[in-house]
C-alpha atoms as a PDB file:
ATOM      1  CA  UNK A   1      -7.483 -25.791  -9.538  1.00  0.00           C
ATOM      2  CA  UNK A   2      -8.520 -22.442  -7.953  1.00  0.00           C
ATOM      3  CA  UNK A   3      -6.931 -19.232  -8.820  1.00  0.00           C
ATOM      4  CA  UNK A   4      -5.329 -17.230  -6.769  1.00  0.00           C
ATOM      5  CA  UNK A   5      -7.096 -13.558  -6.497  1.00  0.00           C
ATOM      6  CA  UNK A   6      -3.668 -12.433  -8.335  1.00  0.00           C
ATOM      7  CA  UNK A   7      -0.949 -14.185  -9.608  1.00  0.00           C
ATOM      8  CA  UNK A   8       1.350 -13.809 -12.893  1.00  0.00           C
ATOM      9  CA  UNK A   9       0.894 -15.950 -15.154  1.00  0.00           C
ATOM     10  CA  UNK A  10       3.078 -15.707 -18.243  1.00  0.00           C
ATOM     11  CA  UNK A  11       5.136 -17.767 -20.781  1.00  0.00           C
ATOM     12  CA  UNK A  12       8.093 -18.251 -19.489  1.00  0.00           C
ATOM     13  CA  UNK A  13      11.741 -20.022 -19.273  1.00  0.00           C
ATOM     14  CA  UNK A  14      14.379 -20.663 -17.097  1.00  0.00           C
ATOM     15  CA  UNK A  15      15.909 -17.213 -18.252  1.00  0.00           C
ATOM     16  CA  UNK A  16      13.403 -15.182 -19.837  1.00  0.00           C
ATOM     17  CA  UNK A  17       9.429 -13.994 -19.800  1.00  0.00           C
ATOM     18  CA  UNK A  18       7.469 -13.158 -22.559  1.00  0.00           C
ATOM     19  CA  UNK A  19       5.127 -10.188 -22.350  1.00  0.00           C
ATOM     20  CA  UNK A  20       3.306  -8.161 -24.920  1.00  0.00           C
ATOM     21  CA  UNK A  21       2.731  -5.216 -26.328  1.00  0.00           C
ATOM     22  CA  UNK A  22       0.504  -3.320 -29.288  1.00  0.00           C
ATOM     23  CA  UNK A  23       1.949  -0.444 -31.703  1.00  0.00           C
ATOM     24  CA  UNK A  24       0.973   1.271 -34.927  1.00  0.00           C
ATOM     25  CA  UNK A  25       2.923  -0.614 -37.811  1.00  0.00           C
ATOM     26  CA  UNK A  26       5.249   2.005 -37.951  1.00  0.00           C
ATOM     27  CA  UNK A  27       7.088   0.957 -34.482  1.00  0.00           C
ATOM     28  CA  UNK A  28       5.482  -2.403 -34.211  1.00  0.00           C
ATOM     29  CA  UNK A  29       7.365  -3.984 -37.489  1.00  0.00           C
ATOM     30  CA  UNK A  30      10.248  -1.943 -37.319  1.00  0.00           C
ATOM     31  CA  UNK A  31      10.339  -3.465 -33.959  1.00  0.00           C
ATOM     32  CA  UNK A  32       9.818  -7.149 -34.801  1.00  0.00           C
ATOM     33  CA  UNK A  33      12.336  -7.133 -37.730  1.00  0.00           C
ATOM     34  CA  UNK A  34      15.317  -5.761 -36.084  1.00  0.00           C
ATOM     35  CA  UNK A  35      14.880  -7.057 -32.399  1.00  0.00           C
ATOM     36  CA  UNK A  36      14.597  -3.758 -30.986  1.00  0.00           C
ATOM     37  CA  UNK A  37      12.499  -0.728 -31.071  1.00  0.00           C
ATOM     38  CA  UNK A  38      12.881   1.829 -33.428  1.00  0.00           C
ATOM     39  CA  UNK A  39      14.616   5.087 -32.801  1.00  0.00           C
ATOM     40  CA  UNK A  40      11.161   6.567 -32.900  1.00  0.00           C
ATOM     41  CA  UNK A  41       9.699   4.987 -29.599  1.00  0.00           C
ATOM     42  CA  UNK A  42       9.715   7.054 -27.234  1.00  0.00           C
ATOM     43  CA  UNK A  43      11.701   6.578 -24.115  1.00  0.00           C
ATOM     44  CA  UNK A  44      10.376   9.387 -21.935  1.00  0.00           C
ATOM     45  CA  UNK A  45       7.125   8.320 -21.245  1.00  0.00           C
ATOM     46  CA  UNK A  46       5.391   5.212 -19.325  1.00  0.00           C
ATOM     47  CA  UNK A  47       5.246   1.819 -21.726  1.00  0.00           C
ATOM     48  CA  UNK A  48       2.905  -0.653 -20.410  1.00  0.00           C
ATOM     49  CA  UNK A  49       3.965  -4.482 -20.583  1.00  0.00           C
ATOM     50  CA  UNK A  50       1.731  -7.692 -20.062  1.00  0.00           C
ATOM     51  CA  UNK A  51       2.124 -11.266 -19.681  1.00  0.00           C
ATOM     52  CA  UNK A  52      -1.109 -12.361 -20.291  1.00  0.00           C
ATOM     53  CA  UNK A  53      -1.694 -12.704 -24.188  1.00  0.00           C
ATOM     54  CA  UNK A  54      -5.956 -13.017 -23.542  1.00  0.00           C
ATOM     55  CA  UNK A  55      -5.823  -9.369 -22.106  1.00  0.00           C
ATOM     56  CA  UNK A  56      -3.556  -7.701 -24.573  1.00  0.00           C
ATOM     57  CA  UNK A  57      -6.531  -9.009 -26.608  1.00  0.00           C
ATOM     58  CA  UNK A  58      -8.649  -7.234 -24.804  1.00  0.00           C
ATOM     59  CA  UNK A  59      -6.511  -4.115 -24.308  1.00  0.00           C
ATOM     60  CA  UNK A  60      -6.179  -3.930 -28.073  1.00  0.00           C
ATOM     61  CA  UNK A  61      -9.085  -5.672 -29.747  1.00  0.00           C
ATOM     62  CA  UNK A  62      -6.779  -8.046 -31.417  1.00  0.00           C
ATOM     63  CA  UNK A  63      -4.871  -5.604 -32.903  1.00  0.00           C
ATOM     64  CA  UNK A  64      -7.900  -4.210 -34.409  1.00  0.00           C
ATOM     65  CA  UNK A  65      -7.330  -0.790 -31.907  1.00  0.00           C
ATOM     66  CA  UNK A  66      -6.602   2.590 -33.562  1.00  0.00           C
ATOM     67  CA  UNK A  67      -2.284   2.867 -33.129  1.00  0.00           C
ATOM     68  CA  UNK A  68      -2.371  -0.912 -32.596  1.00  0.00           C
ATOM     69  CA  UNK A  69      -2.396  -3.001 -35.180  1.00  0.00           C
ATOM     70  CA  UNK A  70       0.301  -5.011 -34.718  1.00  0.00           C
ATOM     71  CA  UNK A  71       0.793  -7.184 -31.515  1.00  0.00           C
ATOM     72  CA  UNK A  72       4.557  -7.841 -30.203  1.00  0.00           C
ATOM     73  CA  UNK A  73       5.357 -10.437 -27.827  1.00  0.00           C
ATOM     74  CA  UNK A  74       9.269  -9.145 -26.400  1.00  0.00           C
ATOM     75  CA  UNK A  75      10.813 -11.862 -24.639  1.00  0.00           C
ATOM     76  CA  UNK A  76      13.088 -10.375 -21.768  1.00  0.00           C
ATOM     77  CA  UNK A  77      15.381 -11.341 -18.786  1.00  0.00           C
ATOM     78  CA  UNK A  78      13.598 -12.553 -16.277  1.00  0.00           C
ATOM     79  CA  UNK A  79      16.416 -10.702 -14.455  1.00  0.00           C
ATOM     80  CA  UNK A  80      15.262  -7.400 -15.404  1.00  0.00           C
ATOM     81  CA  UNK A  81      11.414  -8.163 -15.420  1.00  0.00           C
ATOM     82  CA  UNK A  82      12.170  -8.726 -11.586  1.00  0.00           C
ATOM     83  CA  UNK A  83      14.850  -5.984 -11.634  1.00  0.00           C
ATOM     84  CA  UNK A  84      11.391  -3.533 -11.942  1.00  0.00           C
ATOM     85  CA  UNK A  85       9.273  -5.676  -9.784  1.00  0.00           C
ATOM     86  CA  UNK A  86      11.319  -5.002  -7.093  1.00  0.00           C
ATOM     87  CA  UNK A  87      11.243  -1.534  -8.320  1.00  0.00           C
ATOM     88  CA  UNK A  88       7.461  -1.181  -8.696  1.00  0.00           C
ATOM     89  CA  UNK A  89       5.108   0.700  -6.657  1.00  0.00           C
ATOM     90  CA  UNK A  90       1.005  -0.010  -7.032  1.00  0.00           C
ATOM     91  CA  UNK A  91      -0.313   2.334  -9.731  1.00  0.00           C
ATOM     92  CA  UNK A  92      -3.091   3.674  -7.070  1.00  0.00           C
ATOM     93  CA  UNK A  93      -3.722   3.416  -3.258  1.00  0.00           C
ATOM     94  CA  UNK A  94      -4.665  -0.240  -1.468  1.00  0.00           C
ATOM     95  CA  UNK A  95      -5.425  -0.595   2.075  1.00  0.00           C
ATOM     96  CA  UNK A  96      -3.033  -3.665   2.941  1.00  0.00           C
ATOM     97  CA  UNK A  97      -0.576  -2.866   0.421  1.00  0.00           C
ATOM     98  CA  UNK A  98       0.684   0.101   2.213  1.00  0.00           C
ATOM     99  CA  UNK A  99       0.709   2.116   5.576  1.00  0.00           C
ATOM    100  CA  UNK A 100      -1.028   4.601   4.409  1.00  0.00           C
ATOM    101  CA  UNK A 101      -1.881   7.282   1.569  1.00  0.00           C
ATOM    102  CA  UNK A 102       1.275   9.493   1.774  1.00  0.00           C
ATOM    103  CA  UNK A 103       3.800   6.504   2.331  1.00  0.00           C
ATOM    104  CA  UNK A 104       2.023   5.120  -1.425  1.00  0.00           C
ATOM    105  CA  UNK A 105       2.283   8.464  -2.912  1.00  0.00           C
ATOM    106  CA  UNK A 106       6.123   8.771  -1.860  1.00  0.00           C
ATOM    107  CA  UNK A 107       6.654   5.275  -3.006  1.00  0.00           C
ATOM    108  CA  UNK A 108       4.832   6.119  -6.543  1.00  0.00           C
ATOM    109  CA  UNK A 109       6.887   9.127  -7.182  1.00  0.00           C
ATOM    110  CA  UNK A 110      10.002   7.403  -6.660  1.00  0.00           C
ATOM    111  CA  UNK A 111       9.504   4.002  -8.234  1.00  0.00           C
ATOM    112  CA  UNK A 112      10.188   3.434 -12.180  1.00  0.00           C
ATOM    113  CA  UNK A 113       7.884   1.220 -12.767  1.00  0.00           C
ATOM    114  CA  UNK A 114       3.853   0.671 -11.497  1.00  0.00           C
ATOM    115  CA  UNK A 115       1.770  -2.390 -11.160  1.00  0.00           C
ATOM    116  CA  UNK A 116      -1.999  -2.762 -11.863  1.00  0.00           C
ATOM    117  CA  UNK A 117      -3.922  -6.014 -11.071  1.00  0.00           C
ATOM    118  CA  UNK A 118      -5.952  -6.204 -13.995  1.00  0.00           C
ATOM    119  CA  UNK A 119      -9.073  -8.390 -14.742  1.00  0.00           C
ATOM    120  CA  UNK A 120      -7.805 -11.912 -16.246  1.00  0.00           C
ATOM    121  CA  UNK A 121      -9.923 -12.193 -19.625  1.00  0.00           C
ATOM    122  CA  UNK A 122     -11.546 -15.531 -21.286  1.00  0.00           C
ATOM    123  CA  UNK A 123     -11.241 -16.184 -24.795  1.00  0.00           C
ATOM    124  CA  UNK A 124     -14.290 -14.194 -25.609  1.00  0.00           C
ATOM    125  CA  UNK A 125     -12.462 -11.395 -24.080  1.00  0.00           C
ATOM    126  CA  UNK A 126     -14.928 -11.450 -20.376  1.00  0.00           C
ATOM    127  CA  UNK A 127     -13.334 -10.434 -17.319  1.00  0.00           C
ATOM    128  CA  UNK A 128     -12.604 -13.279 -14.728  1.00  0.00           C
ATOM    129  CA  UNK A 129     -12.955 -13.458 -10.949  1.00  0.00           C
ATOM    130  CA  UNK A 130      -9.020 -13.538 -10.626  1.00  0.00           C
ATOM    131  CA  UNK A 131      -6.209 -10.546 -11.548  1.00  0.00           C
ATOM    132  CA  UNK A 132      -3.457 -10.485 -13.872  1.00  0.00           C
ATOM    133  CA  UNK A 133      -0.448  -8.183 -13.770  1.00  0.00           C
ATOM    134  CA  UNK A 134       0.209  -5.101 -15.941  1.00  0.00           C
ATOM    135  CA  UNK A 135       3.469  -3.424 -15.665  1.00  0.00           C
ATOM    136  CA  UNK A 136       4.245   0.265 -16.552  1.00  0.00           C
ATOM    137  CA  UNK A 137       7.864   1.333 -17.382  1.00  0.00           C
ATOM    138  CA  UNK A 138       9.291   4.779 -16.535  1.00  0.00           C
ATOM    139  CA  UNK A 139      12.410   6.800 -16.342  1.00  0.00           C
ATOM    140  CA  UNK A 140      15.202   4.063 -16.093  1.00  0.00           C
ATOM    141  CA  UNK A 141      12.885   1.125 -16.252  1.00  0.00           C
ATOM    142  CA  UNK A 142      11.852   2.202 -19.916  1.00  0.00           C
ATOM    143  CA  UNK A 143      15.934   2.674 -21.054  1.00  0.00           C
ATOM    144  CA  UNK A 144      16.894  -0.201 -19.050  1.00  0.00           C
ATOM    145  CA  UNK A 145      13.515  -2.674 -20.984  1.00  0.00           C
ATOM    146  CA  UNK A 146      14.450  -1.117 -24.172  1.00  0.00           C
ATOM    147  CA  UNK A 147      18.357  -1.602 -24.380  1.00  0.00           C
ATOM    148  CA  UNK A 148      19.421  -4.286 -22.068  1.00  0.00           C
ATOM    149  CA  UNK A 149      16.411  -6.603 -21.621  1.00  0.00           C
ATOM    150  CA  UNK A 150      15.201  -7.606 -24.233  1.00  0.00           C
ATOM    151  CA  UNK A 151      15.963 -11.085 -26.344  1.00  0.00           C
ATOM    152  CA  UNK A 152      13.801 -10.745 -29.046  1.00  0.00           C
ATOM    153  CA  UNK A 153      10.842  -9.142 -30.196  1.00  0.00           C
ATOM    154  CA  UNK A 154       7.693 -11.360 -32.396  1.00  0.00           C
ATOM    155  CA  UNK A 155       5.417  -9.946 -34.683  1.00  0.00           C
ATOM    156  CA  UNK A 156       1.871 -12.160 -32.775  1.00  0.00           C
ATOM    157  CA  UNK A 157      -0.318 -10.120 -35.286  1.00  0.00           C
ATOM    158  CA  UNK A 158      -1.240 -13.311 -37.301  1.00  0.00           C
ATOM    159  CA  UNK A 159      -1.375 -15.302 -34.081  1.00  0.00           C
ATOM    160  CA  UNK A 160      -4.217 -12.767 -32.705  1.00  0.00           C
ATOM    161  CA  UNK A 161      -6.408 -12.562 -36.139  1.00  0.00           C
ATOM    162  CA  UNK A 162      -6.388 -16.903 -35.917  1.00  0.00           C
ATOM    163  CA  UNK A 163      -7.251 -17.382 -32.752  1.00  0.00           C
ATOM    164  CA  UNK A 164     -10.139 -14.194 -33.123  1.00  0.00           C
ATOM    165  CA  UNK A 165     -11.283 -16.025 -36.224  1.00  0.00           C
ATOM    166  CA  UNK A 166     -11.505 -19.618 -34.638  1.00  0.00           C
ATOM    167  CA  UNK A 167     -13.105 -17.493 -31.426  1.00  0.00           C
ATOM    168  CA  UNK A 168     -15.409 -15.833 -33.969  1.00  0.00           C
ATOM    169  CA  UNK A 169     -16.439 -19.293 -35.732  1.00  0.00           C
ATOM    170  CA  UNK A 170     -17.311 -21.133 -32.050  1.00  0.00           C
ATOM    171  CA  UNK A 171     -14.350 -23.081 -32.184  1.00  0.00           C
ATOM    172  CA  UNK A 172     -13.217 -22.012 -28.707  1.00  0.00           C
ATOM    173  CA  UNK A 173     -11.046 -25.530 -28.289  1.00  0.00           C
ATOM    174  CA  UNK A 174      -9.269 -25.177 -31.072  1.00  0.00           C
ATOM    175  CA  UNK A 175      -8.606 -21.569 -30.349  1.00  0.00           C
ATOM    176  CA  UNK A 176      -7.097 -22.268 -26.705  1.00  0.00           C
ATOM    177  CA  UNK A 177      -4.805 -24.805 -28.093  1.00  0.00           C
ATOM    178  CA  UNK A 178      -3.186 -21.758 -29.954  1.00  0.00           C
ATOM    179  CA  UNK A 179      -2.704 -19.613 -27.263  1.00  0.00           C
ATOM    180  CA  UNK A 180       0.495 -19.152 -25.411  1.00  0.00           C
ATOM    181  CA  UNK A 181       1.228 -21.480 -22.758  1.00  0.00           C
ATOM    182  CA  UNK A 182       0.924 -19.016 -19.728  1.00  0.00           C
ATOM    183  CA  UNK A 183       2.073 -20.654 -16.426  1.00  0.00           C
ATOM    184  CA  UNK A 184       2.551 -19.561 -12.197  1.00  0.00           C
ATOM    185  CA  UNK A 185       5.371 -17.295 -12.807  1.00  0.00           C
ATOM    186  CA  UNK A 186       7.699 -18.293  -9.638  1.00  0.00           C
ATOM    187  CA  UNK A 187       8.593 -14.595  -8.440  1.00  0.00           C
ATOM    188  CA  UNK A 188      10.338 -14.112  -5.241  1.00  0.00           C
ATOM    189  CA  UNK A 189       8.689 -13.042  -2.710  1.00  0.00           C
ATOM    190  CA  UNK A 190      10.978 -10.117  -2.294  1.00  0.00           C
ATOM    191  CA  UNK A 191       9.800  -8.903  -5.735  1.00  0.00           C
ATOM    192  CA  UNK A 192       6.067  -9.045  -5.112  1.00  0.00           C
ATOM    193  CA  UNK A 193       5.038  -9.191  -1.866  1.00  0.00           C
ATOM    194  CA  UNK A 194       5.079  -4.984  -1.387  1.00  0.00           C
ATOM    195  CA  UNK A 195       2.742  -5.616  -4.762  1.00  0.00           C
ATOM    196  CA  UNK A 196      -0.019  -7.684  -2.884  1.00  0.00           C
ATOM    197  CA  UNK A 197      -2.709  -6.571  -0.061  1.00  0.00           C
ATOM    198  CA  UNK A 198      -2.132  -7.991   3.199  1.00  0.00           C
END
């Protein structure tokens, strides 16, 4: 089946998605233990959040990356995950995706949260033909994520070092039957069509 130039993808439910994040120990298993973050994340600047496990990989070197070692996956509400896709302006300027370069740069200083179409990655950590979402948090996207969306928060740092390992030994099969099952997340249109080029 062929991909769509974007798309999410993510693991999902009826009521919640899964995305992930990577933190020094000293927030990421504060975080995992209690459900929550810890009183010393910081709320006043942009947190980045991504469904696709393969390019947190890559983001973080699977959890090998200086400040983050340890890999969370945060279920939320679906709810609020739309809640700032409906909120979310392009992080820069598209042709397509908006009228022009002022009506984007009024959008991004108003909007809470940003959206980058990021290279999908393979389990060898390549960049694919085909984009995968990465969402930044601001302002009252960041409070709102941190205190009302979130259902639980998993330590995947053990999940990354296996399936590196079994990448690492040439068992690539046995690696992608680890990974999360990441599927078409069904967003309405009025959440993600101002996020596409026309």
């Amino acid at each position: 089946m062929e991909e769509p130039e974007r798309r999410i993808r993510a693991l999902h439910t009826e009521s919640t998605v899964t995305v992930y994040q990577a933190y020094s120990p000293g927030i990421g298993l504060p975080a995992a233990r209690d459900g929550r973050f810890p009183a010393s994340w910081r709320r006043n600047r942009m947190t980045w959040v991504k469904p696709s496990f393969l390019w947190m990989m890559h983001r973080c070197d699977w959890g090998a990356a200086r400040d983050q070692e340890t890999v969370l996956a945060v279920e939320i509400t679906r709810a609020g995950f739309e809640w700032a896709l409906r909120r979310a302006c392009l992080s820069h300027y598209e042709r397509g995706a908006h009228p022009d370069r002022a009506a984007w740069k009024d959008r991004l200083e108003r909007s809470p949260a940003r959206v980058q179409w990021d290279p999908e990655r393979d389990l060898r950590l390549r960049p694919l033909p085909y984009r995968s979402l990465q969402l930044g948090l601001s302002g009252e996207a960041a409070h709102r994520y941190a205190d009302e969306w979130i259902v639980s928060v998993t330590d995947r740092t053990p999940l990354a070092r296996e399936v590196r390992a079994l990448v690492r030994g040439g068992d690539l099969a046995a690696a992608a039957r680890l990974l999360p099952e990441e599927r078409p997340y069904p967003a309405p249109d009025d959440a993600l069509a101002h996020l596409l080029p026309r």
